[in-house]
N, C-alpha and C. Protein backbone atom coordinates (compact mmCIF):
# COMPACT_ATOMS: atom_id res chain seq x y z
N UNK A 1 -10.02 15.13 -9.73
CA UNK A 1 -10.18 14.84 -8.32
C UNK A 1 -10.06 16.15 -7.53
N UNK A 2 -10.92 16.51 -6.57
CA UNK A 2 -10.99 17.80 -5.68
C UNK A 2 -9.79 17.16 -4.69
N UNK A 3 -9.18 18.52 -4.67
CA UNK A 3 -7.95 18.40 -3.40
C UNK A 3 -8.22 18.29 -2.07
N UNK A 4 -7.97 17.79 -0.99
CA UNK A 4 -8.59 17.23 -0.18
C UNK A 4 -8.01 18.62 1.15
N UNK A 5 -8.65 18.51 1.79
CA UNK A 5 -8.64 19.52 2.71
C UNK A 5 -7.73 19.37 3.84
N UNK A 6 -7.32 20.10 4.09
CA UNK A 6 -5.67 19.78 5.49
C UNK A 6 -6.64 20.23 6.76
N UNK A 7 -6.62 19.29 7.79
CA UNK A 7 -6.86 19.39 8.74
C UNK A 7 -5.36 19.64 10.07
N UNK A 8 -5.15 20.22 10.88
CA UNK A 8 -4.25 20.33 11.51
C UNK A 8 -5.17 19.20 12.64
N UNK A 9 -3.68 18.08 13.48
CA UNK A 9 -4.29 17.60 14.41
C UNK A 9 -5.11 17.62 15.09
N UNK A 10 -4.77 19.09 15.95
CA UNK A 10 -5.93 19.51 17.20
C UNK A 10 -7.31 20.34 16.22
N UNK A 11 -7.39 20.50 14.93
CA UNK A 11 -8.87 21.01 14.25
C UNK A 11 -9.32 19.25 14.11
N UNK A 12 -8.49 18.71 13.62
CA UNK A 12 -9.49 17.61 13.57
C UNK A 12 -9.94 17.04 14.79
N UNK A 13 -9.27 16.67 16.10
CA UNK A 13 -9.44 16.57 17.26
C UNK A 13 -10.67 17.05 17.74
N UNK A 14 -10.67 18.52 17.62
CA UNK A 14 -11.64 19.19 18.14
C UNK A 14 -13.09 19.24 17.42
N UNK A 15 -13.16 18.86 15.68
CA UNK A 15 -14.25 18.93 14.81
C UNK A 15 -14.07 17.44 14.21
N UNK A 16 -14.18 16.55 15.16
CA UNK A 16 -14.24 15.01 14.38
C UNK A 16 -15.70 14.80 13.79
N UNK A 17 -16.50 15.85 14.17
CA UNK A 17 -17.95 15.33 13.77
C UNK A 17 -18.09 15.51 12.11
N UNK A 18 -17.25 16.83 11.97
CA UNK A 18 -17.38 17.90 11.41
C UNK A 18 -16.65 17.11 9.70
N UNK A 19 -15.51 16.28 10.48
CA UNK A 19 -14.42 15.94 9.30
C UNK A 19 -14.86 14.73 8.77
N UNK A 20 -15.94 13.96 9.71
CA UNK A 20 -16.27 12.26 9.18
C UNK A 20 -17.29 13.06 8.23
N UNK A 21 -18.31 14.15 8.73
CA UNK A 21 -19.15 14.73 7.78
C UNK A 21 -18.47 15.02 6.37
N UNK A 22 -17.61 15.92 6.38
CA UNK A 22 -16.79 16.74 5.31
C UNK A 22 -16.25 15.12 4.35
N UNK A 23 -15.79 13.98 5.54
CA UNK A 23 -15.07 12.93 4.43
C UNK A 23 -16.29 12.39 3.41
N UNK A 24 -17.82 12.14 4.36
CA UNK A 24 -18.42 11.76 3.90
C UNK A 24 -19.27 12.36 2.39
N UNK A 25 -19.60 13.43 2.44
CA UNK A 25 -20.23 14.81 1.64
C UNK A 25 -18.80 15.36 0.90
N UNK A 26 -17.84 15.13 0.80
CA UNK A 26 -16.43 16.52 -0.43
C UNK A 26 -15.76 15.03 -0.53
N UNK A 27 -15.12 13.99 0.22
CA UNK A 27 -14.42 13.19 -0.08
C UNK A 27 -12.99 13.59 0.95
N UNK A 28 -12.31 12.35 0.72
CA UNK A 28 -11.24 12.18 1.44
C UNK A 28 -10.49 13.57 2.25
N UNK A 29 -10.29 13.35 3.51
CA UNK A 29 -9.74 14.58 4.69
C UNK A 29 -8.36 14.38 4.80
N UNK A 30 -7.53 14.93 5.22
CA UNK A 30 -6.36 15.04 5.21
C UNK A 30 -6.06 15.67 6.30
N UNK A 31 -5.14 14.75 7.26
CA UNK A 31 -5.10 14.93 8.95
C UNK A 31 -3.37 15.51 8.57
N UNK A 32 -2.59 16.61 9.59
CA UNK A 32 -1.61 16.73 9.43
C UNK A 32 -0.76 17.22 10.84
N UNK A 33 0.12 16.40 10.92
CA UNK A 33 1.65 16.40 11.93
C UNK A 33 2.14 17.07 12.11
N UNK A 34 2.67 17.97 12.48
CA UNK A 34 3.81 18.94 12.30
C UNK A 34 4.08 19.55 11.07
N UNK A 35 2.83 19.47 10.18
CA UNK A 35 3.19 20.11 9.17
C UNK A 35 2.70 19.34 8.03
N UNK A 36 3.38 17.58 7.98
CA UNK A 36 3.52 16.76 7.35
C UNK A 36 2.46 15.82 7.26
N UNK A 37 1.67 15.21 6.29
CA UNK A 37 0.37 14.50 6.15
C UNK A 37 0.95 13.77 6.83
N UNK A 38 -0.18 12.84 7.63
CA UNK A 38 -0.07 11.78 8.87
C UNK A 38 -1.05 10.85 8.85
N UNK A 39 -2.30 11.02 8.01
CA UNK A 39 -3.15 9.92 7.84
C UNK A 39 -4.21 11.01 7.10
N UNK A 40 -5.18 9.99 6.46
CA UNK A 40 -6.54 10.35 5.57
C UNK A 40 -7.29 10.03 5.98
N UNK A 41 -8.77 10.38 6.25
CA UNK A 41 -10.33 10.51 6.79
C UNK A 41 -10.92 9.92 5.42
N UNK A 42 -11.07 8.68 4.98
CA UNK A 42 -11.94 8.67 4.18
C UNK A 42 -13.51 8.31 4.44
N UNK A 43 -14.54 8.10 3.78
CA UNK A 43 -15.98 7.53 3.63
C UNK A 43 -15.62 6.06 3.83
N UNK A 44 -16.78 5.27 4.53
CA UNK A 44 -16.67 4.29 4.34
C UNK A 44 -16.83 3.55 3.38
N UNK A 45 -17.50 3.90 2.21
CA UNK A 45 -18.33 3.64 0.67
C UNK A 45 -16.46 4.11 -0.24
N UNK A 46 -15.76 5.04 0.12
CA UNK A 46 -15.09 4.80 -0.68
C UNK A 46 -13.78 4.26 0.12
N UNK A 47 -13.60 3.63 1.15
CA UNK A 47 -12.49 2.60 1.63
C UNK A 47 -12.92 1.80 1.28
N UNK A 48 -14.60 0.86 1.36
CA UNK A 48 -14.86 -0.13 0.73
C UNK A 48 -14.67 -0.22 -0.95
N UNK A 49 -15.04 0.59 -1.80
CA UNK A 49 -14.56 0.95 -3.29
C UNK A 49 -13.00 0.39 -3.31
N UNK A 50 -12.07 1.40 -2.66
CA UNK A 50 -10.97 1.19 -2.80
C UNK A 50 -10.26 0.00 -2.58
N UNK A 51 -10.89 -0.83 -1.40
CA UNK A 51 -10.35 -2.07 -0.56
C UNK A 51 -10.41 -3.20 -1.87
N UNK A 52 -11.96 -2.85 -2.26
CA UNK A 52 -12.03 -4.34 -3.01
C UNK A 52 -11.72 -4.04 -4.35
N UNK A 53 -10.84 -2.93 -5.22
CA UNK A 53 -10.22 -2.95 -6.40
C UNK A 53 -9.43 -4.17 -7.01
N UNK A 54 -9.49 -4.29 -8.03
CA UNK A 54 -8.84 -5.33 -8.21
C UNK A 54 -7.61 -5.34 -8.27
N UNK A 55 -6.41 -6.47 -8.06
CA UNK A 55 -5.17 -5.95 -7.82
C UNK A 55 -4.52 -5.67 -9.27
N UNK A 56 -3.22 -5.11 -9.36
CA UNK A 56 -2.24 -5.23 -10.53
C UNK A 56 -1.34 -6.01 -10.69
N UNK A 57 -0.89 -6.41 -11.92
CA UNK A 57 -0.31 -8.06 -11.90
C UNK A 57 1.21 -8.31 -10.56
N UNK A 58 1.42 -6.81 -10.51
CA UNK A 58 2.50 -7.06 -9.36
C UNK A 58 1.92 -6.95 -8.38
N UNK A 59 1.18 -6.17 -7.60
CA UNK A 59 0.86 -6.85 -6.22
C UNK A 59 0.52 -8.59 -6.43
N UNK A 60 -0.58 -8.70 -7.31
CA UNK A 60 -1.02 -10.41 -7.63
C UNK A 60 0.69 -10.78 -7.38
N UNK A 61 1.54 -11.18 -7.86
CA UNK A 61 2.82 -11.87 -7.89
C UNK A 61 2.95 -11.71 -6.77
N UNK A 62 3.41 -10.20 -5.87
CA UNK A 62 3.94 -10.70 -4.69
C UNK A 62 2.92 -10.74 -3.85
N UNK A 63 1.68 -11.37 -3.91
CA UNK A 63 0.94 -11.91 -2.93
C UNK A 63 1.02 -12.92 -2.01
N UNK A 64 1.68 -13.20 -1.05
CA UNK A 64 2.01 -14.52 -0.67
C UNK A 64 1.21 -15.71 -0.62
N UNK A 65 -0.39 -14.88 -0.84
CA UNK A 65 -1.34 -15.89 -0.30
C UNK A 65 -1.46 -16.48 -1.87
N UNK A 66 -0.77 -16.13 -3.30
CA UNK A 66 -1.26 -16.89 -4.75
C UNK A 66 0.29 -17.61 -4.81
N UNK A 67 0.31 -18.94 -5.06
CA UNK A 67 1.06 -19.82 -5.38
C UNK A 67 1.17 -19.66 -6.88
N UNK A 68 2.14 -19.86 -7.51
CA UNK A 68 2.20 -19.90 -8.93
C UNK A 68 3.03 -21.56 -8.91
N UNK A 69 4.14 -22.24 -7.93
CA UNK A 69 4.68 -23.05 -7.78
C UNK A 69 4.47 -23.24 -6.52
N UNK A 70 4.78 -25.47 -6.55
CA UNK A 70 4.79 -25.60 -5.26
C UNK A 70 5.73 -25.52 -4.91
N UNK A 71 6.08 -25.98 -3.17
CA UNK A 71 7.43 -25.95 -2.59
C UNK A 71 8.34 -26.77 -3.66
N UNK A 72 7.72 -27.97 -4.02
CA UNK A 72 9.06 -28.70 -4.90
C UNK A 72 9.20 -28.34 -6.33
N UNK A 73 8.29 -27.61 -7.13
CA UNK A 73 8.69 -26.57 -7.83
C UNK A 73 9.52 -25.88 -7.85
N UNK A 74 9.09 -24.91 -7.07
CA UNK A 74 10.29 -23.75 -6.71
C UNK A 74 11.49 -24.27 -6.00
N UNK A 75 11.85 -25.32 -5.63
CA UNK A 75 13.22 -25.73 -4.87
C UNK A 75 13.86 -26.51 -6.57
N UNK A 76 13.02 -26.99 -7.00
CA UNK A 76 13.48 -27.53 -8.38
C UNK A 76 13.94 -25.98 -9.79
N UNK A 77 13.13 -25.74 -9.69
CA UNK A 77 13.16 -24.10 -10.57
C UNK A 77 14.57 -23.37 -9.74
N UNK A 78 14.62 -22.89 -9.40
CA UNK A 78 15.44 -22.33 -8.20
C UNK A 78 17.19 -22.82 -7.86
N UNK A 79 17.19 -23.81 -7.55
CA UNK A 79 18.25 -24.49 -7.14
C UNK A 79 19.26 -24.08 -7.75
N UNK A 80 20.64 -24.50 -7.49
CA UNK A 80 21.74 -23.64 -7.34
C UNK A 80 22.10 -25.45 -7.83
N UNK A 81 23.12 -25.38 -9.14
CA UNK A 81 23.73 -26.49 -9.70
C UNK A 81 24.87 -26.07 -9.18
N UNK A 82 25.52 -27.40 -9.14
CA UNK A 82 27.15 -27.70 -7.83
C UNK A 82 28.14 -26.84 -8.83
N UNK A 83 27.87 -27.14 -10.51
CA UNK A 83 29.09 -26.62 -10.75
C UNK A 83 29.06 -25.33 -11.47
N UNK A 84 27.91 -24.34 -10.55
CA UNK A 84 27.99 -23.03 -10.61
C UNK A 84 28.74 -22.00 -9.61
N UNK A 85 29.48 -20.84 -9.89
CA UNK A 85 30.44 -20.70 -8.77
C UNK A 85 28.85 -19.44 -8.32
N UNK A 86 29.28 -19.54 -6.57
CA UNK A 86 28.30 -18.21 -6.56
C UNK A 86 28.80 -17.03 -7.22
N UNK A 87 29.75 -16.56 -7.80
CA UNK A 87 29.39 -15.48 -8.54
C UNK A 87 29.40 -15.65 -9.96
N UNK A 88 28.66 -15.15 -10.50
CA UNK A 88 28.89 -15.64 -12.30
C UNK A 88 29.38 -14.19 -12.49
N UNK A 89 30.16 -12.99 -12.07
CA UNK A 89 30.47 -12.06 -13.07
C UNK A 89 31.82 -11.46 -11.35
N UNK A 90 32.68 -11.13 -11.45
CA UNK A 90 33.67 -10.29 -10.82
C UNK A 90 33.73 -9.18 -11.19
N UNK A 91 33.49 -8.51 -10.29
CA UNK A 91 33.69 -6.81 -10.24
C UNK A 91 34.95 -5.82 -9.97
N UNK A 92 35.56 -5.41 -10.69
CA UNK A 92 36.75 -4.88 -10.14
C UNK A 92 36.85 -4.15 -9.37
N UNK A 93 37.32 -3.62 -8.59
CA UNK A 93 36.99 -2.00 -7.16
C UNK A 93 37.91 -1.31 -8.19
C-alpha cells in the first residue's frame, strides 16, 4: 500500500480541488490537526469498496440489527437463578 500523503488543514483548505484529484488518481489523503491525523480524503470507488466489505464474525455478533435469540430466548438463556449469590468468587483486598 503507497503511504498516503499529509495534507496540513489550511493546504487542504486551500487545494481541495487538488486533494479530491490526488484521492482520486494515488489513493487515500490524509488531512492533519495540529500535527495529529484528523480525517482521510478517500475516492468514492474506494469508500464504496470499503463500505460494502463483508463483515468479520465480531462485528456480525455485535450487530444489533442480527438477532441470534429472541427476547424470550435471551431472558431464558440469561437469567439469573434465585439460588445463585451475585458473586460466585470473593476477592480479597
Amino acid at each position: 500500500m503507497v503511504p498516503m500523503r499529509a495534507w496540513k488543514l489550511e493546504q487542504a483548505q486551500d487545494n481541495l480541488c487538488e486533494l479530491v484529484a490526488k484521492a482520486a488518481s494515488e489513493g487515500p489523503q490524509s488531512i492533519t490537526l495540529d500535527g495529529a491525523e484528523a480525517a482521510v480524503v478517500l475516492s468514492a470507488r474506494e469508500y464504496e469498496l470499503m463500505s460494502k466489505r463483508p463483515k468479520t464474525v465480531v462485528e456480525a455478533l455485535l450487530d444489533p440489527k442480527i438477532r441470534l435469540l429472541s427476547d424470550e430466548e435471551h431472558d431464558r438463556v440469561f437469567a439469573r437463578l434465585p439460588d445463585v449469590p451475585e458473586r460466585l468468587f470473593e476477592f480479597e483486598e
